[in-house]
C-alpha atoms as a PDB file:
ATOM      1  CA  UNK A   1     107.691  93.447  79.395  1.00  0.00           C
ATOM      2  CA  UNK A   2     104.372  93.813  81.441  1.00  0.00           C
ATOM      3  CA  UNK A   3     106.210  93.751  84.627  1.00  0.00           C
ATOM      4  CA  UNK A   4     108.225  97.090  83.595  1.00  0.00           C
ATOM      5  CA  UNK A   5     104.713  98.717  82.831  1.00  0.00           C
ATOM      6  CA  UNK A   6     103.516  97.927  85.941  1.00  0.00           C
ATOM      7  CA  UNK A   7     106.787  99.520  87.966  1.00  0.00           C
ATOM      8  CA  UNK A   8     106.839 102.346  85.480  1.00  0.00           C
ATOM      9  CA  UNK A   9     102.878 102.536  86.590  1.00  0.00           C
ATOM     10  CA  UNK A  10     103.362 101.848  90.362  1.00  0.00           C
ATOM     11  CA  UNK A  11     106.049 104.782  89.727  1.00  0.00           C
ATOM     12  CA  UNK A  12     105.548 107.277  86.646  1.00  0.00           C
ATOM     13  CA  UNK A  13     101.784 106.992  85.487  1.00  0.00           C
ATOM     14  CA  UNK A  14     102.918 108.922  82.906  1.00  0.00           C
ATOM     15  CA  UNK A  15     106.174 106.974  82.474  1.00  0.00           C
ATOM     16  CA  UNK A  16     104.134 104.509  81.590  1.00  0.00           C
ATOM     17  CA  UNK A  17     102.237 105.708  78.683  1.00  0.00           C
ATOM     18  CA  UNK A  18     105.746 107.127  76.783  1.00  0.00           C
ATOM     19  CA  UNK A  19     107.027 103.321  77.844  1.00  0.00           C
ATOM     20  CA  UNK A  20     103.955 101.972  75.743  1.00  0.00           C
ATOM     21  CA  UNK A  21     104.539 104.203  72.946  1.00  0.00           C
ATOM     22  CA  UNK A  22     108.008 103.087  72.511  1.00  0.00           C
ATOM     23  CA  UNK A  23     106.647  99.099  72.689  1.00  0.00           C
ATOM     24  CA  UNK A  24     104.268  99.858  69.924  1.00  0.00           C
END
């Protein structure tokens, strides 16, 4: 889900990193 990290990123840069944790 790329595209979802780059919304969360356009949106939340720190949405983003909590988003990657979870993929991992």
């Amino acid at each position: 889900m790329n595209f979802l990290d780059r919304w969360m990123a356009g949106h939340l840069p720190n949405a983003t990193i909590d988003f990657r944790l979870d993929q991992s």
